[in-house]
Protein backbone atom coordinates (compact mmCIF):
# COMPACT_ATOMS: atom_id res chain seq x y z
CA UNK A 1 -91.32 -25.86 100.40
CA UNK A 2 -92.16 -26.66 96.78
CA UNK A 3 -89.93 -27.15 94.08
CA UNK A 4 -91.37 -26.08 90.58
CA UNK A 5 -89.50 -26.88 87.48
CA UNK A 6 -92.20 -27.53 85.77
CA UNK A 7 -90.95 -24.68 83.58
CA UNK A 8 -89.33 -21.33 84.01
CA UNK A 9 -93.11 -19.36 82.78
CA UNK A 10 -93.95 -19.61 86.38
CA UNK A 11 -91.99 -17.40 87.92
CA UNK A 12 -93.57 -13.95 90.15
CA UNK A 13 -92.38 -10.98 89.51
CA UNK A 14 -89.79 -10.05 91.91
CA UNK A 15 -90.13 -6.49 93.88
CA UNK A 16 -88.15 -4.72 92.07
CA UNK A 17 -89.92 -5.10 89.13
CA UNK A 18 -92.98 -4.73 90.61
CA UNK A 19 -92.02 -1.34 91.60
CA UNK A 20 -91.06 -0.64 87.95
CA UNK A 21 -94.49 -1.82 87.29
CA UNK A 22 -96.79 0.28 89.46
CA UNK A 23 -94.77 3.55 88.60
CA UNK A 24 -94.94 3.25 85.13
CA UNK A 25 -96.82 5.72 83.02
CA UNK A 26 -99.45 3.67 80.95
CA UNK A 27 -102.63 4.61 77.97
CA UNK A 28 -104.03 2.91 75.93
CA UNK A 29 -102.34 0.63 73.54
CA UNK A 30 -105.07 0.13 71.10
CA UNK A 31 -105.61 3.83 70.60
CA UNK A 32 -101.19 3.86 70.14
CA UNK A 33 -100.56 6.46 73.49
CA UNK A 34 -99.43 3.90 75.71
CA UNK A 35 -95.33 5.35 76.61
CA UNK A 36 -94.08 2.03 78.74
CA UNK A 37 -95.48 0.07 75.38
CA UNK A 38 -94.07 2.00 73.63
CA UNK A 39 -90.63 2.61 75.41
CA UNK A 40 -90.35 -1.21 75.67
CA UNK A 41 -91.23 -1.71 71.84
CA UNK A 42 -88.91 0.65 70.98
CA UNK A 43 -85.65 -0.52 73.01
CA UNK A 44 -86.41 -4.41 71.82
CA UNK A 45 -86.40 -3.04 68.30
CA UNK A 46 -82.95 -1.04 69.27
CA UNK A 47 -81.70 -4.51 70.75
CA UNK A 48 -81.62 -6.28 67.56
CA UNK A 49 -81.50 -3.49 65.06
CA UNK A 50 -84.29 -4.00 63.97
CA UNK A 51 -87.37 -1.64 62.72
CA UNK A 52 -90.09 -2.11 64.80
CA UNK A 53 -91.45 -4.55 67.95
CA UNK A 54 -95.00 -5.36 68.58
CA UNK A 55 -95.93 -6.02 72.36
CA UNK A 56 -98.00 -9.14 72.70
CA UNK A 57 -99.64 -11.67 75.55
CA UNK A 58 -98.09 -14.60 74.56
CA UNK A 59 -95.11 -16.12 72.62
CA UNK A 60 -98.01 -18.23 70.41
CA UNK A 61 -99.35 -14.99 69.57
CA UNK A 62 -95.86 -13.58 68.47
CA UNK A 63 -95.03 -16.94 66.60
CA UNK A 64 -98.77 -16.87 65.26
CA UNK A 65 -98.77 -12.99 63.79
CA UNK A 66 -95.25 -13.90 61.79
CA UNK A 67 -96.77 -16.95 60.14
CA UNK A 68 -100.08 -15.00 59.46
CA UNK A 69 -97.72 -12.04 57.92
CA UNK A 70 -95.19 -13.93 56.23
CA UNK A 71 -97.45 -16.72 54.60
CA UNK A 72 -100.48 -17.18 52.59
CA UNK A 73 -103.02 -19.92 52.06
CA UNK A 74 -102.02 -23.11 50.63
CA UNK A 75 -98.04 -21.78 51.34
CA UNK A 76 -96.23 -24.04 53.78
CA UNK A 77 -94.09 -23.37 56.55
CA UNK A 78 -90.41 -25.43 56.95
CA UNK A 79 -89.53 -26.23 60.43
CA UNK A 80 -88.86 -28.81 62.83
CA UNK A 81 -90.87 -31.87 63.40
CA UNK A 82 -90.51 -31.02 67.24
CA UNK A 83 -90.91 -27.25 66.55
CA UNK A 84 -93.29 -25.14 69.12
CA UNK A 85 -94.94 -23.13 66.14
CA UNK A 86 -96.25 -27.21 65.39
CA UNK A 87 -96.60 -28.94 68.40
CA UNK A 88 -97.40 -26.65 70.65
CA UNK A 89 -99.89 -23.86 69.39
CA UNK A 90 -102.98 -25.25 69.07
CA UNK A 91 -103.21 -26.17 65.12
CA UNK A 92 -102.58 -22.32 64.63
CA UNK A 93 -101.04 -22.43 61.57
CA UNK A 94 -103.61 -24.33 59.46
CA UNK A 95 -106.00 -22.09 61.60
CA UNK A 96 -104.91 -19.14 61.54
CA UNK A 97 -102.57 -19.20 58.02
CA UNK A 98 -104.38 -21.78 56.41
CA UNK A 99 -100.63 -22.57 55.54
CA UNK A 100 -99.35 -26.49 56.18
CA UNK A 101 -95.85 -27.49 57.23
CA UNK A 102 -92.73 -29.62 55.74
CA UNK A 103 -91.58 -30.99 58.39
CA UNK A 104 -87.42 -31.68 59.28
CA UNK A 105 -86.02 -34.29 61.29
CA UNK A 106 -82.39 -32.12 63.19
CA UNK A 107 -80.00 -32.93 65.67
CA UNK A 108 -81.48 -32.18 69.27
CA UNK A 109 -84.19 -30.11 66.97
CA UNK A 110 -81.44 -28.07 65.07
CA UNK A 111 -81.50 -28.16 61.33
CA UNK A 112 -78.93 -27.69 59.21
CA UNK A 113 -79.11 -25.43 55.59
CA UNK A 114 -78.82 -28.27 53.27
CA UNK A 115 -81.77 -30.46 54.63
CA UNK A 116 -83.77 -26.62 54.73
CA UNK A 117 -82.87 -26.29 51.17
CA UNK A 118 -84.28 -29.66 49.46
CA UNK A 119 -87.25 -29.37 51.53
CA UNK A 120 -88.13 -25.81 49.93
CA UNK A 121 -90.69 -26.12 47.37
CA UNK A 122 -91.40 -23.74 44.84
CA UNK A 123 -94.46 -22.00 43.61
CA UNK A 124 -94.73 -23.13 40.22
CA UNK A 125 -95.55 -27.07 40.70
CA UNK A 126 -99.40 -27.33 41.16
CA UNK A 127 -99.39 -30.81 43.03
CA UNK A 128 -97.85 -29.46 46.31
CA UNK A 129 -98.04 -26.89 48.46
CA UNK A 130 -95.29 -23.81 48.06
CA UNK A 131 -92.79 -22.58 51.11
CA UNK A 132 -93.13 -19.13 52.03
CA UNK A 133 -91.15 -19.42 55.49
CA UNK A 134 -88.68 -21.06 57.33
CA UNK A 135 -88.71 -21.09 61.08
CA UNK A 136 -85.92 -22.38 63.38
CA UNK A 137 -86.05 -22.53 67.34
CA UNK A 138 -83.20 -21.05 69.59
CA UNK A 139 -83.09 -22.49 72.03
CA UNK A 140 -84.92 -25.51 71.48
CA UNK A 141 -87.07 -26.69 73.64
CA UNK A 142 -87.71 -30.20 73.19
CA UNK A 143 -84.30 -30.77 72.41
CA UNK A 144 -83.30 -29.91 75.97
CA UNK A 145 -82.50 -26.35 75.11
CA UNK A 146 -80.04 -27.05 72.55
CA UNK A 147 -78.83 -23.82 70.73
CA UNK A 148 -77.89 -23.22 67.20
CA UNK A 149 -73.82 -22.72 65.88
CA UNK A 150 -74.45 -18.81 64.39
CA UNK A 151 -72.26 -19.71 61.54
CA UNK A 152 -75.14 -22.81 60.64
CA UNK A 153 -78.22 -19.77 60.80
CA UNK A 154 -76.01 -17.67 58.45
CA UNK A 155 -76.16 -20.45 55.91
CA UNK A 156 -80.11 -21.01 55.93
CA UNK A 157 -80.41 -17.46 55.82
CA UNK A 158 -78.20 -16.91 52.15
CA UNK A 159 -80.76 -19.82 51.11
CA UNK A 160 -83.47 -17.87 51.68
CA UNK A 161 -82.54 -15.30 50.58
CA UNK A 162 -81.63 -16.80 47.43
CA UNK A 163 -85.32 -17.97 47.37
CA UNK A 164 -86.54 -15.17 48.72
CA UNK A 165 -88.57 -16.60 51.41
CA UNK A 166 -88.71 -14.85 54.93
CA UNK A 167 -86.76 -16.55 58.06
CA UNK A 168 -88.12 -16.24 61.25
CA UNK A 169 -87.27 -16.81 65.09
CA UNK A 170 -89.05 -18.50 67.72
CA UNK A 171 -86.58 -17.34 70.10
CA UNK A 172 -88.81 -17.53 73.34
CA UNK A 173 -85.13 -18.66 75.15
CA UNK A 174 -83.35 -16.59 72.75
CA UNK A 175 -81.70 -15.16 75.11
CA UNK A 176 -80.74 -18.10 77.05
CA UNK A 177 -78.69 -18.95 74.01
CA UNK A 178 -76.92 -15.76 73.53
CA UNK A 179 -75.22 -15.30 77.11
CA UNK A 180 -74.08 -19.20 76.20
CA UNK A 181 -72.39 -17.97 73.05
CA UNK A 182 -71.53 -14.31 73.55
CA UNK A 183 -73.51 -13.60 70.56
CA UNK A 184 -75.18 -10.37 70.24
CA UNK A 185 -79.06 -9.66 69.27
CA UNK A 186 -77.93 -7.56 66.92
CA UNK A 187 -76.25 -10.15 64.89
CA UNK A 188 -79.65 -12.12 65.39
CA UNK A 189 -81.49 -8.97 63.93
CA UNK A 190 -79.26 -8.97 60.75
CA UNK A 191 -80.36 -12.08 59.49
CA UNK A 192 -83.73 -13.04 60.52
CA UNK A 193 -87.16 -11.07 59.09
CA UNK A 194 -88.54 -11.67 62.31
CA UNK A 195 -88.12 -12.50 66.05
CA UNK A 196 -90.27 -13.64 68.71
CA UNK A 197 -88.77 -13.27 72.24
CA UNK A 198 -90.19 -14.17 75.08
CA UNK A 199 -90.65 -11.96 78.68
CA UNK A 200 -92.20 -14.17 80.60
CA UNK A 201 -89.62 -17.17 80.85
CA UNK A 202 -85.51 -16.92 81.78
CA UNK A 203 -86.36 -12.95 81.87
CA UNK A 204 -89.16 -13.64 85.00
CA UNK A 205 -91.65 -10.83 83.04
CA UNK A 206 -95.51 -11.92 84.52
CA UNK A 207 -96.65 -11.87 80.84
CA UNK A 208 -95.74 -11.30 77.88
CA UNK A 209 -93.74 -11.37 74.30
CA UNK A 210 -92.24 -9.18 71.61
CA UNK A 211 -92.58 -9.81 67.99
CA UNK A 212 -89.84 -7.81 66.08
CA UNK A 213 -89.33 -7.32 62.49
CA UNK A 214 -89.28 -4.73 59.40
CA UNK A 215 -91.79 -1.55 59.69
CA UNK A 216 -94.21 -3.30 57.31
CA UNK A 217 -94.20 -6.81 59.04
CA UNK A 218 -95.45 -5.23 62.23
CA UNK A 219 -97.95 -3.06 60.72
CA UNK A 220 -99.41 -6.11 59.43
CA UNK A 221 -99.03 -8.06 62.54
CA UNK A 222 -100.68 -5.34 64.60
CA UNK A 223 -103.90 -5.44 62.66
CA UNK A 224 -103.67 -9.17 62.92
CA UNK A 225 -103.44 -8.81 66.63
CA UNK A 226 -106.63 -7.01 66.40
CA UNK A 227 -108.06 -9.15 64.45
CA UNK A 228 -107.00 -12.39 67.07
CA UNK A 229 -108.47 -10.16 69.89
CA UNK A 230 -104.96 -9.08 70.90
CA UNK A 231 -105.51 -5.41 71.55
CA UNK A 232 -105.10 -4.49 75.09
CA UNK A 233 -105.10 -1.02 77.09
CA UNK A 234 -103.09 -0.06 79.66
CA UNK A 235 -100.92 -2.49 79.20
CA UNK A 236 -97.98 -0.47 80.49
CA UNK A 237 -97.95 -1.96 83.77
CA UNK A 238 -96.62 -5.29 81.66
CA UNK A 239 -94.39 -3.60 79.58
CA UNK A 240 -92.65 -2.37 82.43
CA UNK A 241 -92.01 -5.09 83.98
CA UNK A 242 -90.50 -6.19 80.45
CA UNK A 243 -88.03 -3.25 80.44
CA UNK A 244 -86.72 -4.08 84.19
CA UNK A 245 -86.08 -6.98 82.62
CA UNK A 246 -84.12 -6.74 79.58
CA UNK A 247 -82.42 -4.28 81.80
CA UNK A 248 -81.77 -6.49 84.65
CA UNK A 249 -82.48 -10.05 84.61
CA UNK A 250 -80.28 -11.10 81.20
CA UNK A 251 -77.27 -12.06 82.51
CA UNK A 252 -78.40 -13.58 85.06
CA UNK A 253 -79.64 -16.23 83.30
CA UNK A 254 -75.83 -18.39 83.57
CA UNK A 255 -77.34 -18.98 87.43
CA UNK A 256 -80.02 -21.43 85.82
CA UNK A 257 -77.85 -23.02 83.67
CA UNK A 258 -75.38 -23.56 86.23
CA UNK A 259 -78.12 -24.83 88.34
CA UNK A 260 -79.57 -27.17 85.51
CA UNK A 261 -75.83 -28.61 85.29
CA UNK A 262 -75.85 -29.39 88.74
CA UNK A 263 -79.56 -31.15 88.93
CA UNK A 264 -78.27 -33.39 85.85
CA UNK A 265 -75.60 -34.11 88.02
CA UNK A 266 -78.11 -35.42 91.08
CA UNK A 267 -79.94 -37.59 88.90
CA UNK A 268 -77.41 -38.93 86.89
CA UNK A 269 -76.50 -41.31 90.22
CA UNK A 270 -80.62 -42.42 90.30
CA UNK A 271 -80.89 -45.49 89.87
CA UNK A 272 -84.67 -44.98 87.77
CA UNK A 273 -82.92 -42.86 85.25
CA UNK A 274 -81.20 -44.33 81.77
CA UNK A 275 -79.79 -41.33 80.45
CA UNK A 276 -79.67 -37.42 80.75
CA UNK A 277 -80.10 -35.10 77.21
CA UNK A 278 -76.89 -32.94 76.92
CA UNK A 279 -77.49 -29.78 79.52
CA UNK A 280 -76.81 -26.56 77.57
CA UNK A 281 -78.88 -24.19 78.98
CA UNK A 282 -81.70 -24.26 81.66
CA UNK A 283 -83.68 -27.27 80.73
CA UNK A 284 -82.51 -30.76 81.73
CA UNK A 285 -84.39 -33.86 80.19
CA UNK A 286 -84.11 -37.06 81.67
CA UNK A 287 -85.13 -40.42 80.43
CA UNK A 288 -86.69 -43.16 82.49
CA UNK A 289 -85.63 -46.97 82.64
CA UNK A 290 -88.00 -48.76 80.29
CA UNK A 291 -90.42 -50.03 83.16
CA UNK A 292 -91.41 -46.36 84.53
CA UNK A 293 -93.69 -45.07 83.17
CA UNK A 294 -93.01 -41.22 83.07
CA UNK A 295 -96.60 -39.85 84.22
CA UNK A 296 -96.39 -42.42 87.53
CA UNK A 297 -93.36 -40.76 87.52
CA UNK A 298 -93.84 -37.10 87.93
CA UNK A 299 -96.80 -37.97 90.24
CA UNK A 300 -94.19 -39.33 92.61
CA UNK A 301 -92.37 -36.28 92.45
CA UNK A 302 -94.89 -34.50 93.18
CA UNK A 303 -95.83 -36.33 96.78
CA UNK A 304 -92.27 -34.94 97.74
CA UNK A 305 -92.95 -31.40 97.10
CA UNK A 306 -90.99 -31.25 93.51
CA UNK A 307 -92.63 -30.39 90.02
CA UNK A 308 -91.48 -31.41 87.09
CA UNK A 309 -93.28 -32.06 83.54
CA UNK A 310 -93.87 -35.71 81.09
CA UNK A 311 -92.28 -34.73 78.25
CA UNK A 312 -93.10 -37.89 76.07
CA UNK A 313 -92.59 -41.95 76.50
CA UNK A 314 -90.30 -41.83 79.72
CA UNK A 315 -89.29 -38.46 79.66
CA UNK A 316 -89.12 -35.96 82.13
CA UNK A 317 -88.59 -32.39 81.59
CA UNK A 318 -87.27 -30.07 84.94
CA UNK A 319 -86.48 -26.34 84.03
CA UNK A 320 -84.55 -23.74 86.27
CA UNK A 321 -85.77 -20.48 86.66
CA UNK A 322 -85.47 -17.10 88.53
CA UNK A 323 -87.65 -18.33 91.18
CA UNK A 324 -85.04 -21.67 91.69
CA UNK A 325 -82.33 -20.88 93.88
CA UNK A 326 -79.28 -22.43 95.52
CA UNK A 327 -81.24 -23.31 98.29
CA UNK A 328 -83.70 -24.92 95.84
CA UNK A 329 -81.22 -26.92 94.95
CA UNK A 330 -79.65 -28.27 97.84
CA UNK A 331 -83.28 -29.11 99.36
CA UNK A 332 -83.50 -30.92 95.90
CA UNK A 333 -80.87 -33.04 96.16
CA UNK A 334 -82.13 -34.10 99.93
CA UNK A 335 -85.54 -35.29 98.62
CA UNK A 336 -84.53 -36.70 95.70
């Protein structure tokens, strides 16, 4: 039996869902008469309180259509040095936005109002480029899926709103966060201009991510969708599957993290590892003693069955997961 915690995105559908998926009434999308798209835009939207949801492939695509939206060309965007929207999406927003970055150095990836607010710059000095949005990551992923104090995202969003510059959400764990914290998505909808959550990670969707936001952001989005080749048909059969989830697999999610706690606690006593990132949801992050290197590493792993990911100079990255049970586990702890 394999063990893959190489990340919770690969996760199958389980049969439940893919009942909810093969009975589900489906169109066409593009054309705008798809009703499971459009049932499943429409109760994400309800969720957070929030106008309108796009249905997209990917949680780079959600992340990707905000920036496109929100910014313009020669605008910057203020986030994390260790941010997804930078490290991981391909360039996209120089390619895509033609927008750079400020980047912000935060505690486990967190960052705090005041460092936001000296880093905003303003339109009217020619030497350097001008914010026009500020993106913040919940949970983070490269800080071991840390999760923001609400009362700290309150404060960056009066600053922008004092600037006037939108604040948006990569919130592909979002809602690994919230059952943390008790937090509700609608306080989440109140004070971001957009949200990108994500269906196909804690929530076990096959594919698939929702980009929420005012009535006008995702008209915009939607033609930018087009534009990025995004428009699918019956795409139904996916949306499903992301109803049966927000229905079904949310709470849930306190398993992994349980889980997570209890793989930090088997390799805590491992001799090869130096230290263990804080475990707050479902990603633990373990760092190597100085003489392993982390890719030899993972390929050792491997030989006994169990996945995991390099996540930089002697890390390793393991992430629980529907698929990861209790059983998992305890056939975990006898290989390691």
């Amino acid at each position: 039996m394999m063990i893959d915690l190489r990340s919770d995105t690969v996760t199958k559908p389980t049969l439940q869902m893919q009942e909810a998926m093969w009975a589900a009434p489906v169109g066409d999308d593009v054309f705008g008469d798809d009703p499971s798209v459009k049932a499943l835009e429409e109760k994400a939207a309800r969720m957070f309180g929030m106008e309108k949801a796009l249905f997209c492939a990917s949680g780079t695509m959600t992340n990707q259509l905000a920036i496109r939206v929100h910014t313009v060309p020669g605008s910057d965007v203020v986030c994390h040095k260790d941010s997804h929207i930078y490290l991981y999406e391909g360039g996209g927003i120089m390619l895509n936005a033609l927008a750079s970055v400020r980047l912000l150095n935060g505690d486990r990836g967190r960052l705090k109002a005041s460092e936001i607010e000296k880093a905003i710059t303003e339109e009217d000095d020619i030497h350097t480029t001008f914010t026009r949005m500020v993106s913040l990551e919940n949970t983070m992923n490269k800080g071991g899926g840390s999760y923001y104090d609400f009362q700290e995202i309150q404060k960056i969003k009066d600053i922008c709103a004092q600037k006037g510059i939108p604040l948006h959400l990569d919130g592909a764990r979002l809602f690994n966060a919230l059952v943390e914290t008790g937090e509700s998505p609608l306080q989440y909808g109140q004070v971001f201009d957009s949200i990108s959550i994500c269906l196909s990670k804690g929530l076990g969707c096959p594919i698939g991510s929702l980009l929420l936001g005012t009535q006008h952001t995702i008209a915009k989005a939607r033609r930018f969708r087009k534009v990025m080749g995004g428009g699918w048909r019956q795409a139904g059969y996916l949306a499903a599957a992301g109803i049966y989830a927000l229905d079904h697999h949310i709470d849930r999610l306190k398993d992994d993290h349980r889980r997570a706690q209890e793989i930090a606690g088997l390799f805590r006593v491992q001799p090869e590892v130096r230290e263990i990132f804080p475990v707050d949801t479902n990603i633990v992050i373990i760092r190597l003693q100085p003489h392993i290197d982390e890719k030899t590493y993972v390929r050792q792993l491997a030989r006994k069955g169990i996945l995991a990911v390099a996540f930089g100079e002697n890390l390793v990255r393991f992430v629980t997961h529907l698929d990861f049970t209790d059983n998992h586990l305890d056939l975990l702890a006898q290989k390691l």
